[in-house]
N, C-alpha and C. Protein backbone atom coordinates (compact mmCIF):
# COMPACT_ATOMS: atom_id res chain seq x y z
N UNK A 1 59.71 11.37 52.19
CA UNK A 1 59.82 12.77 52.53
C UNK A 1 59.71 13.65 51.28
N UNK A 2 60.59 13.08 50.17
CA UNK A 2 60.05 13.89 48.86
C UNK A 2 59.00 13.97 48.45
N UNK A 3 58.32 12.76 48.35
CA UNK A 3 56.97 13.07 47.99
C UNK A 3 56.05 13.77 49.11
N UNK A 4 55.87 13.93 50.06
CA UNK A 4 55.59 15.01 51.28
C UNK A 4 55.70 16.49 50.45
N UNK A 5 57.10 16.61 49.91
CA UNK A 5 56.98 17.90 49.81
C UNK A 5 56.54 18.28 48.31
N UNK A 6 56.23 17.17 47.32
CA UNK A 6 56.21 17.33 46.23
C UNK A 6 54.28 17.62 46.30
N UNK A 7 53.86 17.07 47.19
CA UNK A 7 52.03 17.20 47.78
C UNK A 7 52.04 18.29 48.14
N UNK A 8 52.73 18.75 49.30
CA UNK A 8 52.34 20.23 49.58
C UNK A 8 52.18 21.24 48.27
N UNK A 9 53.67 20.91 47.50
CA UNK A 9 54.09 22.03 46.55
C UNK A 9 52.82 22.01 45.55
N UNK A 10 51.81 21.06 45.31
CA UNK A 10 50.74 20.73 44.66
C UNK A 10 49.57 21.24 45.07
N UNK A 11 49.67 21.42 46.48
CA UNK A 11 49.18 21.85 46.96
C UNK A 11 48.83 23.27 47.12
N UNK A 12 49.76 23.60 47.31
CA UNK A 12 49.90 25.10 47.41
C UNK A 12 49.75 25.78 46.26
N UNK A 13 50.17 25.03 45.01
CA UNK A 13 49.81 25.80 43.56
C UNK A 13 48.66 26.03 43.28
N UNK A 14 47.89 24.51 43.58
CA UNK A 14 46.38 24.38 43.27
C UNK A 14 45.63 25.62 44.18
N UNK A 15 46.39 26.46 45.12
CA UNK A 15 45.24 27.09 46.25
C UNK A 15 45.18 28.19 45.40
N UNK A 16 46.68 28.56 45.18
CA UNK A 16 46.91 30.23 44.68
C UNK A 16 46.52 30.51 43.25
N UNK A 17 46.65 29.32 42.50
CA UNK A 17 46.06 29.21 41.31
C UNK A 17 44.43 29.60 41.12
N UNK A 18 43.70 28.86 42.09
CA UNK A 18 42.16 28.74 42.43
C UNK A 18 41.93 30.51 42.71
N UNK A 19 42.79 31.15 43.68
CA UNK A 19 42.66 32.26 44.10
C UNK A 19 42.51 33.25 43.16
N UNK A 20 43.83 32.97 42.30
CA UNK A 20 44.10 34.22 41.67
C UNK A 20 43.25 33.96 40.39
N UNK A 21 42.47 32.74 40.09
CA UNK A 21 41.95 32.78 38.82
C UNK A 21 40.03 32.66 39.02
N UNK A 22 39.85 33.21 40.32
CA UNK A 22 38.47 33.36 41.06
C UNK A 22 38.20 34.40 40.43
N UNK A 23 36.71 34.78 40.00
CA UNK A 23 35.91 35.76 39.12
C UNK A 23 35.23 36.39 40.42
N UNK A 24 34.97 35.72 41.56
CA UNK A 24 34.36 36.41 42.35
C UNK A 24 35.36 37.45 42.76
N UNK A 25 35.04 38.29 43.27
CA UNK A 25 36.00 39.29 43.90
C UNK A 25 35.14 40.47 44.36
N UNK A 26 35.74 41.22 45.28
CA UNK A 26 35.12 41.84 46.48
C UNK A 26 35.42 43.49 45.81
N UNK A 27 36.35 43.97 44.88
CA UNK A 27 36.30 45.07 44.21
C UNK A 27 35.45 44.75 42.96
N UNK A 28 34.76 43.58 42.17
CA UNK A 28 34.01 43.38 41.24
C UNK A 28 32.97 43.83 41.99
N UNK A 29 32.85 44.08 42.93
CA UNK A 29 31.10 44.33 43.70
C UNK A 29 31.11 46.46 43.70
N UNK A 30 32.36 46.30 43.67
CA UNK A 30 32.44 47.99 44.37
C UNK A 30 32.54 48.62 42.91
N UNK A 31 31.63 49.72 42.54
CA UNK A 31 31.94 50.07 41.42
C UNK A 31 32.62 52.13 41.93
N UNK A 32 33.57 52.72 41.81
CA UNK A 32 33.93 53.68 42.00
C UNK A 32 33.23 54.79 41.89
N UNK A 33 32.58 55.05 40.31
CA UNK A 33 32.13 55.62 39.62
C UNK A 33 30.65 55.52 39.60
N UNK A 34 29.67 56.57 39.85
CA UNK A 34 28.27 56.37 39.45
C UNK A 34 28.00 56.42 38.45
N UNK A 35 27.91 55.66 37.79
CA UNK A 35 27.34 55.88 35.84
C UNK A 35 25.68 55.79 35.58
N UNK A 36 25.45 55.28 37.13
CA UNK A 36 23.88 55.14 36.80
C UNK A 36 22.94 56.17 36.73
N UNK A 37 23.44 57.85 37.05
CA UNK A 37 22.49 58.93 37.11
C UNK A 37 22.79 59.53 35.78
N UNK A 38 21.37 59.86 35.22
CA UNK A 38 22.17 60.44 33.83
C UNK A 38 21.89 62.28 34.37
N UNK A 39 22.23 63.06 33.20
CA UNK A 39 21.87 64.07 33.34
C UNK A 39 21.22 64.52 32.71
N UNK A 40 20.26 65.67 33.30
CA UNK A 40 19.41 66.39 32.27
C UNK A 40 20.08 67.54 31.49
N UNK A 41 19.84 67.17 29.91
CA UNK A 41 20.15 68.76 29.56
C UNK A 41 20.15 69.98 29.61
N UNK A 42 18.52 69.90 30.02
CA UNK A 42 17.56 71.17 30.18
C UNK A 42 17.96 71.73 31.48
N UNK A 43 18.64 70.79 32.75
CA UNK A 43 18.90 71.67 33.92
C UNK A 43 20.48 72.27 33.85
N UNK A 44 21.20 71.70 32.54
CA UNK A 44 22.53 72.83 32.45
C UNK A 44 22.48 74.44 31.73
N UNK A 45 23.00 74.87 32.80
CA UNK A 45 23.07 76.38 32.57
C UNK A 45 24.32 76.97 31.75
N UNK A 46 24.74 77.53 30.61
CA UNK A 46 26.09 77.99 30.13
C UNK A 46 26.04 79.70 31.17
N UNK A 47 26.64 80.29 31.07
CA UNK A 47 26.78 81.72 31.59
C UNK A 47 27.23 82.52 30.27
N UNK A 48 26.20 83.30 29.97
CA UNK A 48 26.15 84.57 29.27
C UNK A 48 25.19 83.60 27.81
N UNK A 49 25.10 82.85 27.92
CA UNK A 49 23.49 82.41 26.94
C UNK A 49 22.31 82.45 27.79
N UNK A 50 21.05 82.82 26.64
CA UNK A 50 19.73 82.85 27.59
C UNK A 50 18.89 82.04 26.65
């Protein structure tokens, strides 16, 4: 019976371990921020320069 629970407990480390040390991930895909549009200089306007 000890060793029963000494497998699970091996078990269960090896899952959460695997989990939490996975590179894939489903917010690595989502990026928040658009960084990919740049801007043009020439279309910013200041107010009161011409």
């Amino acid at each position: 019976m000890k060793l029963r629970n000494y497998l699970f407990a091996a078990v269960v480390l090896a899952s959460v371990t695997f989990v939490s040390c996975n590179p894939d991930s489903i917010a690595d895909e989502d990026n928040p921020y658009q960084t990919e549009e740049k801007i043009d200089k020439k279309d910013i306007k200041i107010p009161g320069e011409d």
